[in-house]
Each structure stands twice: as C-alpha cells, then as structure tokens.
N, C-alpha and C. Protein backbone atom coordinates (compact mmCIF):
# COMPACT_ATOMS: atom_id res chain seq x y z
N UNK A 1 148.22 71.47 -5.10
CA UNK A 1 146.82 71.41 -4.75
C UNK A 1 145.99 71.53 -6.03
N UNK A 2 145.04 70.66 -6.30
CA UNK A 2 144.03 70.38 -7.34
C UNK A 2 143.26 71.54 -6.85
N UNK A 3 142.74 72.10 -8.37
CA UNK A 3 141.24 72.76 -8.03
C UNK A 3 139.95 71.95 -8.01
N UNK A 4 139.14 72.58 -7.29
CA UNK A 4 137.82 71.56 -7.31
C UNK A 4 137.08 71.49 -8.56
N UNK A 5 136.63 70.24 -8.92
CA UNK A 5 135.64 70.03 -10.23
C UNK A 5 134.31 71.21 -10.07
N UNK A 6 134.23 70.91 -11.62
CA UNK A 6 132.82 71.68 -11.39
C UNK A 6 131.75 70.64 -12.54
N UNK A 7 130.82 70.00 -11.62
CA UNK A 7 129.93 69.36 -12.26
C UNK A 7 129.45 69.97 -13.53
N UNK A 8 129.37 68.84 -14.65
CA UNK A 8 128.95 68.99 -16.32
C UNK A 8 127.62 68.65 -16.27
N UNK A 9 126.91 68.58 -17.57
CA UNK A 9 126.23 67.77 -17.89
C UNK A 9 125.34 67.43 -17.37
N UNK A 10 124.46 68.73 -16.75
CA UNK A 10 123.55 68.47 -15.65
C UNK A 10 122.46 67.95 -16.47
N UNK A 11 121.45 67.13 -15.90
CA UNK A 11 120.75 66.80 -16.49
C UNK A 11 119.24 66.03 -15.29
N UNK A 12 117.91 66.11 -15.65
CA UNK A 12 116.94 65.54 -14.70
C UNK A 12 116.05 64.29 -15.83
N UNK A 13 115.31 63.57 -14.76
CA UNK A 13 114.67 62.65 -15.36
C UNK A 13 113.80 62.91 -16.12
N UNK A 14 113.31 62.25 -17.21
CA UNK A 14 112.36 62.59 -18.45
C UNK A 14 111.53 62.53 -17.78
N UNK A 15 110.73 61.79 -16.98
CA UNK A 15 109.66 61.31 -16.01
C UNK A 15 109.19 62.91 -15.77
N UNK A 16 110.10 63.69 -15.84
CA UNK A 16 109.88 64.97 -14.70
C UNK A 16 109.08 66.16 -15.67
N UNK A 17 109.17 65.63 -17.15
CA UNK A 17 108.95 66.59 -18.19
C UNK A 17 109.06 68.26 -17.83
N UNK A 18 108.11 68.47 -17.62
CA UNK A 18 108.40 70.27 -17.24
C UNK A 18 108.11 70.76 -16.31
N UNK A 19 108.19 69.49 -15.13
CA UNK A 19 108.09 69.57 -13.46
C UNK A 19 109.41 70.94 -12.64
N UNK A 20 109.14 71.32 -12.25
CA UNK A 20 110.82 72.32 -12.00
C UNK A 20 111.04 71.98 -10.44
N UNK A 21 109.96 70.81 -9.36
CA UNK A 21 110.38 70.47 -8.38
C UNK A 21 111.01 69.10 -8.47
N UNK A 22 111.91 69.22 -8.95
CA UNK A 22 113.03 67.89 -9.45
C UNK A 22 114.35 68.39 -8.80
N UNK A 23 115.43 66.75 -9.13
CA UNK A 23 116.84 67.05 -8.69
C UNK A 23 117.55 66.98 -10.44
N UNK A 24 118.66 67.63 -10.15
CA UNK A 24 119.31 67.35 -11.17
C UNK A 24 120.57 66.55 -11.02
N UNK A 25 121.10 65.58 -11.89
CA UNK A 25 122.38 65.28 -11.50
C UNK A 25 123.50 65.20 -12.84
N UNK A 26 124.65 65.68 -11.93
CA UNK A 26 125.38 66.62 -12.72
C UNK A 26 126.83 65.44 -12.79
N UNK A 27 127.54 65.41 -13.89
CA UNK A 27 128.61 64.56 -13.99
C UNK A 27 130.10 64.94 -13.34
N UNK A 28 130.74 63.95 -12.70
CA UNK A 28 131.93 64.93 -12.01
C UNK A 28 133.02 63.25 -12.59
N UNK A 29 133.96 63.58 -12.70
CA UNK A 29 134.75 62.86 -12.95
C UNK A 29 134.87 61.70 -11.38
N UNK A 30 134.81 60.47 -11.64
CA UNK A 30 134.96 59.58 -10.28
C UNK A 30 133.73 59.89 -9.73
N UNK A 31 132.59 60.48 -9.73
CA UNK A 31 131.34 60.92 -9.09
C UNK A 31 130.35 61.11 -9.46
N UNK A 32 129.20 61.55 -8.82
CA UNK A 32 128.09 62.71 -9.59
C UNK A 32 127.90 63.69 -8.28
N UNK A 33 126.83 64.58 -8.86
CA UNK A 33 126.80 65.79 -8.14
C UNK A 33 125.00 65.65 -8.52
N UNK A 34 124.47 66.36 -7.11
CA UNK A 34 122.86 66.27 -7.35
C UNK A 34 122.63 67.94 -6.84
N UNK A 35 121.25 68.42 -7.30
CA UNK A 35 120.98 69.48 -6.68
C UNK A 35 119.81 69.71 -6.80
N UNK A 36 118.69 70.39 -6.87
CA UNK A 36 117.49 71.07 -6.67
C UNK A 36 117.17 71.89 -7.80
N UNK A 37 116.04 71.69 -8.61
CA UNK A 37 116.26 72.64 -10.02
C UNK A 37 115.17 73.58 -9.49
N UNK A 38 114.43 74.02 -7.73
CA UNK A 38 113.87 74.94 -7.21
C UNK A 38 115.05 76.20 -7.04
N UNK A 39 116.24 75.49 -6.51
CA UNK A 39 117.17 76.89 -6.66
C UNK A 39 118.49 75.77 -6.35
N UNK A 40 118.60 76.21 -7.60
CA UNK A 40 120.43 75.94 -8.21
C UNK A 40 121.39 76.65 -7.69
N UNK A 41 121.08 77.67 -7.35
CA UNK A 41 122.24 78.67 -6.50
C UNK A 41 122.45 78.27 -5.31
N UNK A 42 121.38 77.41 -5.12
CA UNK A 42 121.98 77.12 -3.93
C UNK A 42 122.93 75.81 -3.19
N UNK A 43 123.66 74.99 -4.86
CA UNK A 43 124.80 75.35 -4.11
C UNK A 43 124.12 73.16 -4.88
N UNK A 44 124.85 72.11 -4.62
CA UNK A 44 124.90 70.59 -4.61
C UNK A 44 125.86 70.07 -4.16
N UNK A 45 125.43 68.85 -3.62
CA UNK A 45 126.62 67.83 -3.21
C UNK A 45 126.79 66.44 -4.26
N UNK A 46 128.00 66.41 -3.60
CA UNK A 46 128.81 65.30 -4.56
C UNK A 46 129.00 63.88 -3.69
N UNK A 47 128.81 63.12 -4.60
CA UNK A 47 129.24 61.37 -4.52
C UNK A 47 130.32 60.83 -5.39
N UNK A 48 130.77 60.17 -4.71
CA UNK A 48 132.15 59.10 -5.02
C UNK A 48 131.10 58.08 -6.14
N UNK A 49 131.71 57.27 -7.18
CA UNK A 49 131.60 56.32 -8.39
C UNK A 49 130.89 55.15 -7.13
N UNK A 50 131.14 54.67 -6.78
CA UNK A 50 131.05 53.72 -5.47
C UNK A 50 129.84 54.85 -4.57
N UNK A 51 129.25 55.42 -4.14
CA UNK A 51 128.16 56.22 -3.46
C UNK A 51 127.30 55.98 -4.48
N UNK A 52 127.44 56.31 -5.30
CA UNK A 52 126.32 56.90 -6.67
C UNK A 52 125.82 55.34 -6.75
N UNK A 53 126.69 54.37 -7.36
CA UNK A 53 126.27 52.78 -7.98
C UNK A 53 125.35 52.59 -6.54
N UNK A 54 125.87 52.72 -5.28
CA UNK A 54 124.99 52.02 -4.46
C UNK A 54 123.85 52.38 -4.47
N UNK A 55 123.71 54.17 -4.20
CA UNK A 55 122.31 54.82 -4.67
C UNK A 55 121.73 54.18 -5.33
N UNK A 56 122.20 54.40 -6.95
CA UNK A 56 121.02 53.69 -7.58
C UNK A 56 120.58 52.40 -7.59
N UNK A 57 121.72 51.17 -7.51
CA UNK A 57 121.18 50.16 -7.16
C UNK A 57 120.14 50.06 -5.90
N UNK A 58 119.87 50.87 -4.83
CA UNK A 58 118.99 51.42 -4.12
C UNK A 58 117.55 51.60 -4.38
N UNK A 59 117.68 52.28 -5.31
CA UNK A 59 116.87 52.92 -5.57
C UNK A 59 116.09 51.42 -6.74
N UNK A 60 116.93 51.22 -7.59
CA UNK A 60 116.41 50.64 -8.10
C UNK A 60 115.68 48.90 -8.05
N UNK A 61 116.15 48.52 -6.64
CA UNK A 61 116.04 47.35 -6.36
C UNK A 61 115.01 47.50 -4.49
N UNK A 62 113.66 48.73 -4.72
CA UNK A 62 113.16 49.34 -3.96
C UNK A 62 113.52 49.13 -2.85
N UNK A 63 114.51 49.70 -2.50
CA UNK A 63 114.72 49.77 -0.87
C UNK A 63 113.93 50.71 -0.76
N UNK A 64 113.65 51.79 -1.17
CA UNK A 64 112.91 53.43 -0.22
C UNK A 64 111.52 52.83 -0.13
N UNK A 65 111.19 51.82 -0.61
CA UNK A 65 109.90 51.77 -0.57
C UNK A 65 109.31 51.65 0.84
C-alpha cells in the first residue's frame, strides 16, 4: 500500500495580489490539488492530469460564463 501524496508547490493567481479570498493550487504528481487560502486547515481536494486539463480548458474557453 502507497502512502498518500501530499500536494507541493502551492501556489495562487497573480491576478489575486494580496487578495487572501482566493484558491490555491497545489502540485500532486498525475494531478493537482486546490484549496481555500481563507482556511487551509481545512483540508483540499485533488484532480486526476485529465480533470485538471479539462478544468482549465473550461475555464479558459468560457464555459462558466
């Protein structure tokens, strides 16, 4: 049995400069990991390489709009 990753490299958008109601997203091997930089303790979820690309292509080709 593998132990579970623990997301690296957290990091939020420049856009957000010294906003602290942002997400952060964190690097996981095969994934990413997102969370809340209101409270980090409490905990993020993870996406598959394949989840994440669709997200952003999502995001970036305005679907939420």
């Amino acid at each position: 049995m593998s132990l579970p990753q623990i997301p690296h490299s957290w990091r939020k958008s420049s856009r957000s400069s010294n906003q602290t109601d942002c997400v952060e997203v964190g690097c996981l091997d095969g994934g990413a990991a997102v969370r809340d930089t209101k409270d980090r303790s409490a905990g993020y979820f993870t996406t598959t390489s394949q989840q994440w690309s669709t997200f952003l292509n999502a995001v970036k080709t305005d679907r939420f709009s």
